[in-house]
C-alpha atoms as a PDB file:
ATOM      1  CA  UNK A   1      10.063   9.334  13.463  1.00  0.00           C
ATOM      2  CA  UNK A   2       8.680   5.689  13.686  1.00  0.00           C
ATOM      3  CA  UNK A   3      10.316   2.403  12.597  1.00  0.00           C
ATOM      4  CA  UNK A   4       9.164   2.708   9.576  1.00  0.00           C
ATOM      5  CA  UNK A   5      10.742   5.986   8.163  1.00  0.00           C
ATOM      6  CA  UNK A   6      13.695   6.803   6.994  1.00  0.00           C
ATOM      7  CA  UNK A   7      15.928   9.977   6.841  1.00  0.00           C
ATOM      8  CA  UNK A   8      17.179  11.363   3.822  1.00  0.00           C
ATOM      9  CA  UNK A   9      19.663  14.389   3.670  1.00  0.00           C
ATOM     10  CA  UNK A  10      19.597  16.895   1.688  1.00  0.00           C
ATOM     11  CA  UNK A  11      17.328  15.213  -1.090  1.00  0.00           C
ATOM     12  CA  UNK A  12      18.001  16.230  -4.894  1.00  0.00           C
ATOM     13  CA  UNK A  13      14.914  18.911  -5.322  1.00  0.00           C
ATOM     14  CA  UNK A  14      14.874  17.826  -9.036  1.00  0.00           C
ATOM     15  CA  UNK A  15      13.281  14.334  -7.329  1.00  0.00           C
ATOM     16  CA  UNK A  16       9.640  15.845  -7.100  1.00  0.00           C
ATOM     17  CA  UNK A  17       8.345  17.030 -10.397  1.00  0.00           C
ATOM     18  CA  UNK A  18       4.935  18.805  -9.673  1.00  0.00           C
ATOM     19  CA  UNK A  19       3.721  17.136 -12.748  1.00  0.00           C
ATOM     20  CA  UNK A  20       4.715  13.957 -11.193  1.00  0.00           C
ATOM     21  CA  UNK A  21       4.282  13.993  -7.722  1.00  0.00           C
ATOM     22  CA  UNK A  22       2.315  17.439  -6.678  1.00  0.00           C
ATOM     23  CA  UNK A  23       2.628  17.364  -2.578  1.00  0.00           C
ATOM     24  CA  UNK A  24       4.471  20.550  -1.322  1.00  0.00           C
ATOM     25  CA  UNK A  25       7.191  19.907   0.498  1.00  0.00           C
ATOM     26  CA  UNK A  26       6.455  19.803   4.349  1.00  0.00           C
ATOM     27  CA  UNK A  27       4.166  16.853   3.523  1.00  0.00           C
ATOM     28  CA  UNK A  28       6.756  14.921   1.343  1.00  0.00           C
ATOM     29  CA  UNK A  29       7.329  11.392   3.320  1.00  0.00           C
ATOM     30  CA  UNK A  30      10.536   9.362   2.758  1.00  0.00           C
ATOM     31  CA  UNK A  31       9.003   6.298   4.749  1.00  0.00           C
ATOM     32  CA  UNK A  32       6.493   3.654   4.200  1.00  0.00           C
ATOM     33  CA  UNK A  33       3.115   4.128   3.616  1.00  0.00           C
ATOM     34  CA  UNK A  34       1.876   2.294   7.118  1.00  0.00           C
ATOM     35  CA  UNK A  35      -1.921   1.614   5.917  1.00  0.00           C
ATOM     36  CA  UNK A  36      -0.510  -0.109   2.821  1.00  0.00           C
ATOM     37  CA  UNK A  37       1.050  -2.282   4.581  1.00  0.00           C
ATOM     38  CA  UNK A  38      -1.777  -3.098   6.755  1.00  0.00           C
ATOM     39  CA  UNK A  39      -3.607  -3.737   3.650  1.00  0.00           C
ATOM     40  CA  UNK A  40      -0.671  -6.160   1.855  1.00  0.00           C
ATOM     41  CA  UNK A  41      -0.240  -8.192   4.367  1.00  0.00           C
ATOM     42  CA  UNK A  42      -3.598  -9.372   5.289  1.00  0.00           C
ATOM     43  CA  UNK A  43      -3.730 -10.127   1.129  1.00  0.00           C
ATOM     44  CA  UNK A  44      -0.463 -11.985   0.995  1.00  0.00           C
ATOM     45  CA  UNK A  45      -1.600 -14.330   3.445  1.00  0.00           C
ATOM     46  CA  UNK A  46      -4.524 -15.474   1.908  1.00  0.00           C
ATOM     47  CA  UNK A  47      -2.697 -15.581  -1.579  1.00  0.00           C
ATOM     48  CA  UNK A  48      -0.296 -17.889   0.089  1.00  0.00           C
ATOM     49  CA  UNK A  49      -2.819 -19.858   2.279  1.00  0.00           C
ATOM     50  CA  UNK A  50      -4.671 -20.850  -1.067  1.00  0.00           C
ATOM     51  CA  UNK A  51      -1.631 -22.498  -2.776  1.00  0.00           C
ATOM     52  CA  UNK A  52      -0.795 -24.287   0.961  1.00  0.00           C
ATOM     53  CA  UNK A  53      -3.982 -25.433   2.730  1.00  0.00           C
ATOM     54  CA  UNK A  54      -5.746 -28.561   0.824  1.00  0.00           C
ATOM     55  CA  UNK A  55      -9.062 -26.114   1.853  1.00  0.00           C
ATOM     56  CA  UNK A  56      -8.097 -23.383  -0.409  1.00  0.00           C
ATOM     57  CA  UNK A  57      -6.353 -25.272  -3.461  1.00  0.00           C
ATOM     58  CA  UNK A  58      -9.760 -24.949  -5.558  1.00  0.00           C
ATOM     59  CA  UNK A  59      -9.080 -21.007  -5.308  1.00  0.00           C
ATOM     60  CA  UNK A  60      -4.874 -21.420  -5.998  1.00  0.00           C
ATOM     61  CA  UNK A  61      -5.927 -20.533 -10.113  1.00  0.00           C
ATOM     62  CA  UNK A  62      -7.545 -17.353  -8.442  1.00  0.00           C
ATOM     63  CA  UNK A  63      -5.663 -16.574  -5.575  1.00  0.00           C
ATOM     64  CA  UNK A  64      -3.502 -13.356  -7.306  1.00  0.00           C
ATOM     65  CA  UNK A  65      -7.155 -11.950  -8.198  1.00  0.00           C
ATOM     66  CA  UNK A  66      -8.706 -12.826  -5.144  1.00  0.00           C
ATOM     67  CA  UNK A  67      -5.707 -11.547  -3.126  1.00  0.00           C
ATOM     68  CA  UNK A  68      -5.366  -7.872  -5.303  1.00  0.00           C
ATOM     69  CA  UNK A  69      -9.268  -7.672  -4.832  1.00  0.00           C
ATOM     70  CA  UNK A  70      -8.675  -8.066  -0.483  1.00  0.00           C
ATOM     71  CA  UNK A  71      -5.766  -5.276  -0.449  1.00  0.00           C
ATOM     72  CA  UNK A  72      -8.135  -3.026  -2.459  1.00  0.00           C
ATOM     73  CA  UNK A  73     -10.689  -3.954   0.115  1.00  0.00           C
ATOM     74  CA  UNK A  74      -8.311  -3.686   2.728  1.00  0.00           C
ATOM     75  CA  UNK A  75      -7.151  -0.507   1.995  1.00  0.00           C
ATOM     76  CA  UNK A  76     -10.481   1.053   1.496  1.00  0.00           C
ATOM     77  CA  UNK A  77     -10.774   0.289   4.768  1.00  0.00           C
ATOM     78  CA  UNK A  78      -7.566   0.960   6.557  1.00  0.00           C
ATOM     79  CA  UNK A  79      -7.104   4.115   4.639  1.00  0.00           C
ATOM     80  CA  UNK A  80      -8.330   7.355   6.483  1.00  0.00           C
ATOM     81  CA  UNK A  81     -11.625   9.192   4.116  1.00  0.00           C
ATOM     82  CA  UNK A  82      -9.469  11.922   3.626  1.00  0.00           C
ATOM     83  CA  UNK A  83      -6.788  10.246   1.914  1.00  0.00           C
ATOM     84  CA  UNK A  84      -9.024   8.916  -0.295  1.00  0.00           C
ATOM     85  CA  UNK A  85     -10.268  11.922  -1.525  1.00  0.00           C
ATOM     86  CA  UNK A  86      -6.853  13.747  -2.073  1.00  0.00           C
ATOM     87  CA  UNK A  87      -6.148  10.488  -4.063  1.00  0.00           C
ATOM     88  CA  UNK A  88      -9.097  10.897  -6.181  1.00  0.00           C
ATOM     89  CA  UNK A  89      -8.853  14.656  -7.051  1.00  0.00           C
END
């Protein structure tokens, strides 16, 4: 287990709902989602950047947008092909 996981005994099996949340069980993760937050942060700091650096203030108005459109980018990236496609299906 890595930093970023946590352990959770004996988790309530009414929690996943196949309707809601269809992975079977020895793939279920209680920790973060790593590449997420490979793709957030990256984001964040531009979105904060353009309301503190005099450079970027023109953007401020656009800097949410701008900022959602990087972690999409970001996480394209980041994220492995495979996810991707179990994401889309």
């Amino acid at each position: 287990m890595s930093g970023f996981e946590t352990e959770i005994k004996n988790p309530d099996p009414r929690l996943y709902n196949e309707d809601l949340a269809p992975i079977p069980p020895d793939k279920r993760s209680w920790g973060w989602h790593k590449r997420a937050l490979y793709a957030f942060f990256p984001a964040a700091v531009f979105s904060v950047a353009s309301v503190w650096m005099p450079v970027l203030q023109d953007l401020s108005g656009y800097a949410w947008i701008i900022g959602a459109a990087l972690g999409a980018i970001f996480y394209y990236l980041f994220a492995s092909r495979s996810e991707l496609v179990e994401m889309s299906t």
